[in-house]
Protein backbone atom coordinates (compact mmCIF):
# COMPACT_ATOMS: atom_id res chain seq x y z
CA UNK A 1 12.37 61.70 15.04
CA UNK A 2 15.06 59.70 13.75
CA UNK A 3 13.44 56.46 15.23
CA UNK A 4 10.29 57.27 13.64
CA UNK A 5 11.93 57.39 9.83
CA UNK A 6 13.59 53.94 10.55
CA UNK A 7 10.31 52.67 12.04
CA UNK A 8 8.51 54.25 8.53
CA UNK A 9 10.39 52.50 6.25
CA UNK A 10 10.16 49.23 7.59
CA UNK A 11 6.53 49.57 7.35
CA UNK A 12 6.91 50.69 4.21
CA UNK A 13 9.22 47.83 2.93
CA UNK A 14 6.89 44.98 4.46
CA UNK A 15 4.21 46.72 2.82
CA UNK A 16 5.96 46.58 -0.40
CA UNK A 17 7.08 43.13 0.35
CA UNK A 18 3.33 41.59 0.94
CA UNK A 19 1.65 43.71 -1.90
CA UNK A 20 4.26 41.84 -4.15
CA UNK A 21 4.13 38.61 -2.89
CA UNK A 22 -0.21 39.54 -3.16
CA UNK A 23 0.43 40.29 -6.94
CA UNK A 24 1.94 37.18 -8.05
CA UNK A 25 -0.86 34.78 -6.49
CA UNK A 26 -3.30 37.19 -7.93
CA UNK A 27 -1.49 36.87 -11.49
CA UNK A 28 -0.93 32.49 -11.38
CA UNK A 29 -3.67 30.62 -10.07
CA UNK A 30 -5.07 26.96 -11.00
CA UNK A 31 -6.80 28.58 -13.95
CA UNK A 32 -3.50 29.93 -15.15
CA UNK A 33 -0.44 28.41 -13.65
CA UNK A 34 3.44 28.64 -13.72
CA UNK A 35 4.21 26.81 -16.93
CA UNK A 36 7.39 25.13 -16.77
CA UNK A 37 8.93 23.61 -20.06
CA UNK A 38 11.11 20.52 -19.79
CA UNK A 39 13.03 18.02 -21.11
CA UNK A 40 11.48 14.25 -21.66
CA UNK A 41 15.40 12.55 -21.82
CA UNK A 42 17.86 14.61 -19.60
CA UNK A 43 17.68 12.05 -16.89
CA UNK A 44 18.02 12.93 -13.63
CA UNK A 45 17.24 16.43 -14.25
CA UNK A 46 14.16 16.34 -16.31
CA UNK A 47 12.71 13.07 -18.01
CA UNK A 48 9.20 11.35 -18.77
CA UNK A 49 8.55 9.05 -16.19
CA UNK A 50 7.33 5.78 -15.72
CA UNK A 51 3.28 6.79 -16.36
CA UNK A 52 4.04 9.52 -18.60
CA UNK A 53 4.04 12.49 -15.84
CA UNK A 54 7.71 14.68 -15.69
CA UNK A 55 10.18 13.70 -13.21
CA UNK A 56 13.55 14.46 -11.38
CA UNK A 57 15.52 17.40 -9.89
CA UNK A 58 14.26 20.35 -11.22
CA UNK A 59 10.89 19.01 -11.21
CA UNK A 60 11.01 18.17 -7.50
CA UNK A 61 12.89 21.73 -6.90
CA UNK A 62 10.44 23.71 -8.78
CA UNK A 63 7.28 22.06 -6.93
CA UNK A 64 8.53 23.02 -3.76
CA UNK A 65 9.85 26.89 -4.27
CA UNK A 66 6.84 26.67 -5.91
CA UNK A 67 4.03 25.48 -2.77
CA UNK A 68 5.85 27.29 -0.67
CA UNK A 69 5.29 30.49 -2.85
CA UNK A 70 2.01 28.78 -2.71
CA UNK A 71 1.31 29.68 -6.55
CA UNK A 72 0.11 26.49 -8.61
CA UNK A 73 2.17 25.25 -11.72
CA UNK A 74 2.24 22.25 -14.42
CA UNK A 75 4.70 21.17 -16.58
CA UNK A 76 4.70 20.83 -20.57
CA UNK A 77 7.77 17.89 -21.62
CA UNK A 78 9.37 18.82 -25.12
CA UNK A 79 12.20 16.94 -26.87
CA UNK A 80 15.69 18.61 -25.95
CA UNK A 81 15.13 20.24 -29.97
CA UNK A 82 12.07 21.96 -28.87
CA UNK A 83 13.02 23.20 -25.37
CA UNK A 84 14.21 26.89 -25.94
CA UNK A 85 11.82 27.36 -28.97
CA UNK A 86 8.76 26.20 -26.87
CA UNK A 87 10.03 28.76 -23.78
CA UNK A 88 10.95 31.63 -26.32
CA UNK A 89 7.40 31.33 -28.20
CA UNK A 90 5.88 32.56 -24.66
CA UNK A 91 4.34 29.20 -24.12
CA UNK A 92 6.24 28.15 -21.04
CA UNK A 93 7.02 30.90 -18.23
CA UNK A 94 10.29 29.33 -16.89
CA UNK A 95 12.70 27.32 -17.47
CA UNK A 96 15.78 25.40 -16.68
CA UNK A 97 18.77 26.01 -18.78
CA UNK A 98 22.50 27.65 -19.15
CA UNK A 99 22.22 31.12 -19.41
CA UNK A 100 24.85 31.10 -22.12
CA UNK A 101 21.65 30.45 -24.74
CA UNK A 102 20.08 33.39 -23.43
CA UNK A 103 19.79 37.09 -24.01
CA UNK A 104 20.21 38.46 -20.05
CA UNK A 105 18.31 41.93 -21.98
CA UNK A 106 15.57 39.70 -22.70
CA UNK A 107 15.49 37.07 -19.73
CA UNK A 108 15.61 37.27 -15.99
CA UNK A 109 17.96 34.60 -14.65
CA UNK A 110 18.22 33.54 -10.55
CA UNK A 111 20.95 34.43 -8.88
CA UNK A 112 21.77 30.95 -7.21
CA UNK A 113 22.48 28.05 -9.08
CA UNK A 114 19.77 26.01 -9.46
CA UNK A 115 22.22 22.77 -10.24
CA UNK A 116 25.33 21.82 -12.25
CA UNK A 117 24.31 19.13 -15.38
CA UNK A 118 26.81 16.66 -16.68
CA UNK A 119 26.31 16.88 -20.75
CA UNK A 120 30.20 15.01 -21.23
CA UNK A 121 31.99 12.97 -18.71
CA UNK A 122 34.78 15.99 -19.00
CA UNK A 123 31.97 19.08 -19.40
CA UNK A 124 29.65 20.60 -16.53
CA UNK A 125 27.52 23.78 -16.91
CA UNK A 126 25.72 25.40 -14.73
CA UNK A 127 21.72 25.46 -14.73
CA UNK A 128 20.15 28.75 -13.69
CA UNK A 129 16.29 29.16 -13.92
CA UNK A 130 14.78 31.65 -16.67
CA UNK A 131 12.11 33.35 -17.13
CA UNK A 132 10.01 36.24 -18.80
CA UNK A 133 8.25 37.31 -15.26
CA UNK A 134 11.19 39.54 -12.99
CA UNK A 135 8.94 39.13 -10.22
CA UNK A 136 8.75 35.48 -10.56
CA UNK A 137 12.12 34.80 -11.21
CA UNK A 138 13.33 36.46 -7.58
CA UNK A 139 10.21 34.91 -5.65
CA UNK A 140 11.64 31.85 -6.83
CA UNK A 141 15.41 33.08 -6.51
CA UNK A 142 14.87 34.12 -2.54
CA UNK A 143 12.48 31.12 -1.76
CA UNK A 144 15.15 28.50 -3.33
CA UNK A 145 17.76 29.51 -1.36
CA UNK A 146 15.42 29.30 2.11
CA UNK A 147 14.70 25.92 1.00
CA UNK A 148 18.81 25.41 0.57
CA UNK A 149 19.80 26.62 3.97
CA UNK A 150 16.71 24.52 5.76
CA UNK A 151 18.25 21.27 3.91
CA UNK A 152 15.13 20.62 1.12
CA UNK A 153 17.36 21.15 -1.96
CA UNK A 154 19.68 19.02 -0.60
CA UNK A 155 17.19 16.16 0.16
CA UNK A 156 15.53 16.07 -3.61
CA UNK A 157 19.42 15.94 -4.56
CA UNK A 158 20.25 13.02 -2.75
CA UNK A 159 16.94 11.47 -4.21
CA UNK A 160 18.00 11.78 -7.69
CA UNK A 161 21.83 12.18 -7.90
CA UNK A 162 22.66 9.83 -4.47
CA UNK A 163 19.93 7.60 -4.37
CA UNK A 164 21.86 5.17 -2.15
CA UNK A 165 21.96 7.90 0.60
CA UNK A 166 17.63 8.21 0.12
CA UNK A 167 16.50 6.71 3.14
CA UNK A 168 12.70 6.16 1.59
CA UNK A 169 9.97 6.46 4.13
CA UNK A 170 6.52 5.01 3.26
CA UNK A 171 3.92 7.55 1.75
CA UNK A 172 0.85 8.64 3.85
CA UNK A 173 -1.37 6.09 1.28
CA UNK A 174 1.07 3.30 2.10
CA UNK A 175 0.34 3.80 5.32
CA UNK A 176 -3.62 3.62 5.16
CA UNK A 177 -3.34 1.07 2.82
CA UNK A 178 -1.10 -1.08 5.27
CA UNK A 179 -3.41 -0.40 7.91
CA UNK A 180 -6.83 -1.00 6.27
CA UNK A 181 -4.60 -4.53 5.45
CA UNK A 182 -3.60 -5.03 8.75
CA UNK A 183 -7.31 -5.02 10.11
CA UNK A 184 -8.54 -6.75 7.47
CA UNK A 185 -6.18 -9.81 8.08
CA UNK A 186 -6.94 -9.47 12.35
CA UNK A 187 -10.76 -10.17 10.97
CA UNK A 188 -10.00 -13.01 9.55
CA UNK A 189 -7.80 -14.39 11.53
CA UNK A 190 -10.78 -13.95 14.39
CA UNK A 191 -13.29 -15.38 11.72
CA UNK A 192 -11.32 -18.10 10.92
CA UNK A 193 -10.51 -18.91 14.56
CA UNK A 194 -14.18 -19.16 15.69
CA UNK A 195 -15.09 -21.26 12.75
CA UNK A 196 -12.29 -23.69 14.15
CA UNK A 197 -13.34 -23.71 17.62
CA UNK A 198 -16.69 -24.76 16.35
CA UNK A 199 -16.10 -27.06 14.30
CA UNK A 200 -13.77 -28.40 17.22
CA UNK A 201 -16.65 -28.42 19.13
CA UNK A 202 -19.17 -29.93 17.09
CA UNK A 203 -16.36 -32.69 16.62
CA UNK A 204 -15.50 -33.27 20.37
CA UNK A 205 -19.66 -33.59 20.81
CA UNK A 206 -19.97 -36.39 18.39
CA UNK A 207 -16.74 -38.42 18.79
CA UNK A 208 -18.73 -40.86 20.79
CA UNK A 209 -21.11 -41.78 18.31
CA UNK A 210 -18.59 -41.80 15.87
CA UNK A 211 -16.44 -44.56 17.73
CA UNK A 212 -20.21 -46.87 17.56
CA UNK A 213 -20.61 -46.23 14.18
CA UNK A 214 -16.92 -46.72 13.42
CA UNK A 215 -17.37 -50.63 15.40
CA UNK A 216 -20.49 -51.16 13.49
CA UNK A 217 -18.51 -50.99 10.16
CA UNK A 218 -15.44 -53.12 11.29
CA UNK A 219 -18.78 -56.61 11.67
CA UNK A 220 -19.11 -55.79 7.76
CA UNK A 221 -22.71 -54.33 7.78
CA UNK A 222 -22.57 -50.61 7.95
CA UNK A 223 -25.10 -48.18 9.04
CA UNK A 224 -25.72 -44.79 6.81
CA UNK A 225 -26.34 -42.00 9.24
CA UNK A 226 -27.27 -39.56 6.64
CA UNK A 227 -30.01 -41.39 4.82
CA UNK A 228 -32.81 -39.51 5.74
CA UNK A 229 -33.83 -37.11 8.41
CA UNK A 230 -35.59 -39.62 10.70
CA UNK A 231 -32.44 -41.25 11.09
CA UNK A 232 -30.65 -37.94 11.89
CA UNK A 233 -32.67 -37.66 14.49
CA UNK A 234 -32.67 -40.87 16.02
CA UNK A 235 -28.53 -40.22 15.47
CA UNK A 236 -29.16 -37.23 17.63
CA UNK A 237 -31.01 -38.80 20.46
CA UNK A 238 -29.36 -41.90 20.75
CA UNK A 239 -25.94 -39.37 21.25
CA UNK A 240 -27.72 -37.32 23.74
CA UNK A 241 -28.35 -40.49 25.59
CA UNK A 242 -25.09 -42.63 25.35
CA UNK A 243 -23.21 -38.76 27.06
CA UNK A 244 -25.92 -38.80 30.22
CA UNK A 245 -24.57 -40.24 33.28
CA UNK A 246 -28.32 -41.23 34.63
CA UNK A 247 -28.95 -43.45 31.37
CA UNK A 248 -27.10 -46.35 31.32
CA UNK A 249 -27.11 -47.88 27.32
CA UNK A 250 -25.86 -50.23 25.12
CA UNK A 251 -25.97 -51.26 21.15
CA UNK A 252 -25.90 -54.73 20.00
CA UNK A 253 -26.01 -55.97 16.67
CA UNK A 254 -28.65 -58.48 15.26
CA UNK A 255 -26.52 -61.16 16.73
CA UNK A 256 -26.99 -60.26 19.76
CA UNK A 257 -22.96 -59.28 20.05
CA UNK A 258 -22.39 -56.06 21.61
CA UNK A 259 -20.90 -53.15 20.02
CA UNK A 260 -20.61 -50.40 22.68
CA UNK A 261 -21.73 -49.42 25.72
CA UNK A 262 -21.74 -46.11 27.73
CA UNK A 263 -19.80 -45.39 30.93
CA UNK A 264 -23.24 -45.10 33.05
CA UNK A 265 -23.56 -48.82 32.28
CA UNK A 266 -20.50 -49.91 33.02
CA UNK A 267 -21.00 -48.43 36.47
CA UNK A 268 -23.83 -50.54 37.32
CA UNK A 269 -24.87 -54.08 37.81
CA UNK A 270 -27.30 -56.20 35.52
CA UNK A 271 -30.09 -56.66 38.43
CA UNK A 272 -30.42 -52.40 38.64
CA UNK A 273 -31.38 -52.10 35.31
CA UNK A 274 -34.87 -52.62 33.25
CA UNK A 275 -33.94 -53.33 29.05
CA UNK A 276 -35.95 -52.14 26.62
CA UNK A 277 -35.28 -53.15 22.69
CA UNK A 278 -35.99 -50.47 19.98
CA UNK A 279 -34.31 -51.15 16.54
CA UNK A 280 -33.18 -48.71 14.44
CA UNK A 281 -34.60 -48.37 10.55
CA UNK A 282 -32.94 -47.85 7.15
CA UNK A 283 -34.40 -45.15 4.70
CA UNK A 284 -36.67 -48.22 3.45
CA UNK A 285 -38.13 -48.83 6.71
CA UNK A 286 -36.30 -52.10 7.16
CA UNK A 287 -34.50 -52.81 10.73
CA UNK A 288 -31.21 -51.64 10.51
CA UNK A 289 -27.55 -53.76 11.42
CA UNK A 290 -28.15 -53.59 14.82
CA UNK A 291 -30.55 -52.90 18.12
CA UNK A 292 -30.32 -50.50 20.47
CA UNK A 293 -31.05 -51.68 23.98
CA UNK A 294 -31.64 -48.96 26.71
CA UNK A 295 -30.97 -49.46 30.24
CA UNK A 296 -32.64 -46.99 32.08
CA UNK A 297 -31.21 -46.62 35.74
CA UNK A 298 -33.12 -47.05 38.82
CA UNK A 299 -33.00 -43.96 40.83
């Protein structure tokens, strides 16, 4: 029977417990939030940051207790003038303060310390938080010091108060944003890579011609490729021709002086081969520096 009492009221208290816990979600939600009034120059406890938004210790501390009560809240910043008027006019639901400047018949006050502010190099108080809600004020209590003994608290301390010891790890946007940079530059890198290897190759496939055009210049009478199309192609043909092993051919200028000649002629004697004289035209139709003189090879 005895077993059955204990057994009871631990039922009963974890009922208790959960109903409680139920009642403050169901009384702060993201329509109506903890409302937390702060400071905008107490740096590092409470201060307006760099876009405007609060920041520092009790900020970071009261976020976490906070999600891990997993009841929203927002902040409202006031100058250090306006701080306990702001709270005391019911328009903030907690705050962070010395509980000397507070009625303890009014207020609810934690039990832990919250943190110990600096307000003269000789002078430390001690910061408790306040509030009007009981309820709220021991959620907050109990949750703060499970956040203590699992070693939060004393993380968002070192952040603000030992920022040397902050080893800073790289947010989960960071992250993406390194990535999505990462891939980005391996895309390029390929794209510009295959532009280069074609543009090698397109090089490599007209060096030939370039070396004729090149000796056609150093006689003083240069030829303009890129006149007109019908010498682009003749450019084009005449390339194909000088790179096959089974055409043997050779340019010559008006003179009659030769300019270059292929490998496949080189290869071969005078008597195995038939000429036959085509000259090449300008964009006005008139015979260009020099002839072209094929030497088909007899297979």
């Amino acid at each position: 029977m005895k077993y059955r009492y204990i057994t009871a009221t631990i039922l009963l208290l974890a009922t208790v417990l959960q109903v409680s816990a139920q009642a403050l979600t169901d009384r702060y939600d993201k329509s109506h939030p903890v409302t937390i009034v702060c400071s905008r120059t107490d740096k590092p406890y409470e201060f307006k940051g760099t876009y405007g938004s609060p920041e520092g210790t009790h900020i970071d501390i009261a976020r976490a207790v906070l999600t891990e009560l997993g009841v929203p809240c927002t902040f409202i910043s006031r100058t250090d003038d306006d701080l306990k008027s702001t709270f005391e006019n019911g328009d903030a639901d907690l705050i962070f303060a010395d509980i000397k400047d507070y009625d303890k018949g009014k207020y609810y006050f934690s039990e832990e310390v919250v943190n110990y502010r600096r307000i003269r190099p000789d002078s430390i108080v001690e910061v408790y938080l306040i509030g009007k809600d009981r309820q709220l004020v021991e959620q907050f209590d109990d949750q703060f010091i499970r956040l203590k003994l699992r070693g939060d608290i004393h993380s968002i301390y070192n952040i603000w108060m030992h920022p040397e010891r902050h080893e800073s790890h790289p947010s989960q946007m960071t992250l993406i944003i390194g990535i999505i940079s990462l891939i980005l530059a391996v895309i390029l890198a390929v794209v510009c890579y295959m532009v280069k290897s074609r543009t090698i190759r397109a090089n490599r496939h007209s060096a030939k011609f370039d070396v004729i055009i090149s000796k056609a210049g150093q006689i003083g009478q240069y030829y303009k490729p890129d006149e007109n199309r019908l010498q682009q192609e003749i450019i084009c043909k005449y390339e194909t021709m000088f790179n096959n092993p089974y055409v043997a051919i050779a340019f010559y200028d008006k003179n009659g002086n030769i300019i270059e000649q292929n490998e496949a002629l080189l290869n071969i004697g005078a008597n195995m081969v038939s000429n036959r004289i085509q000259p090449l035209y300008n964009a006005e139709g008139e015979i260009a520096n020099y002839i072209v003189t094929q030497c088909i090879k007899d297979i």
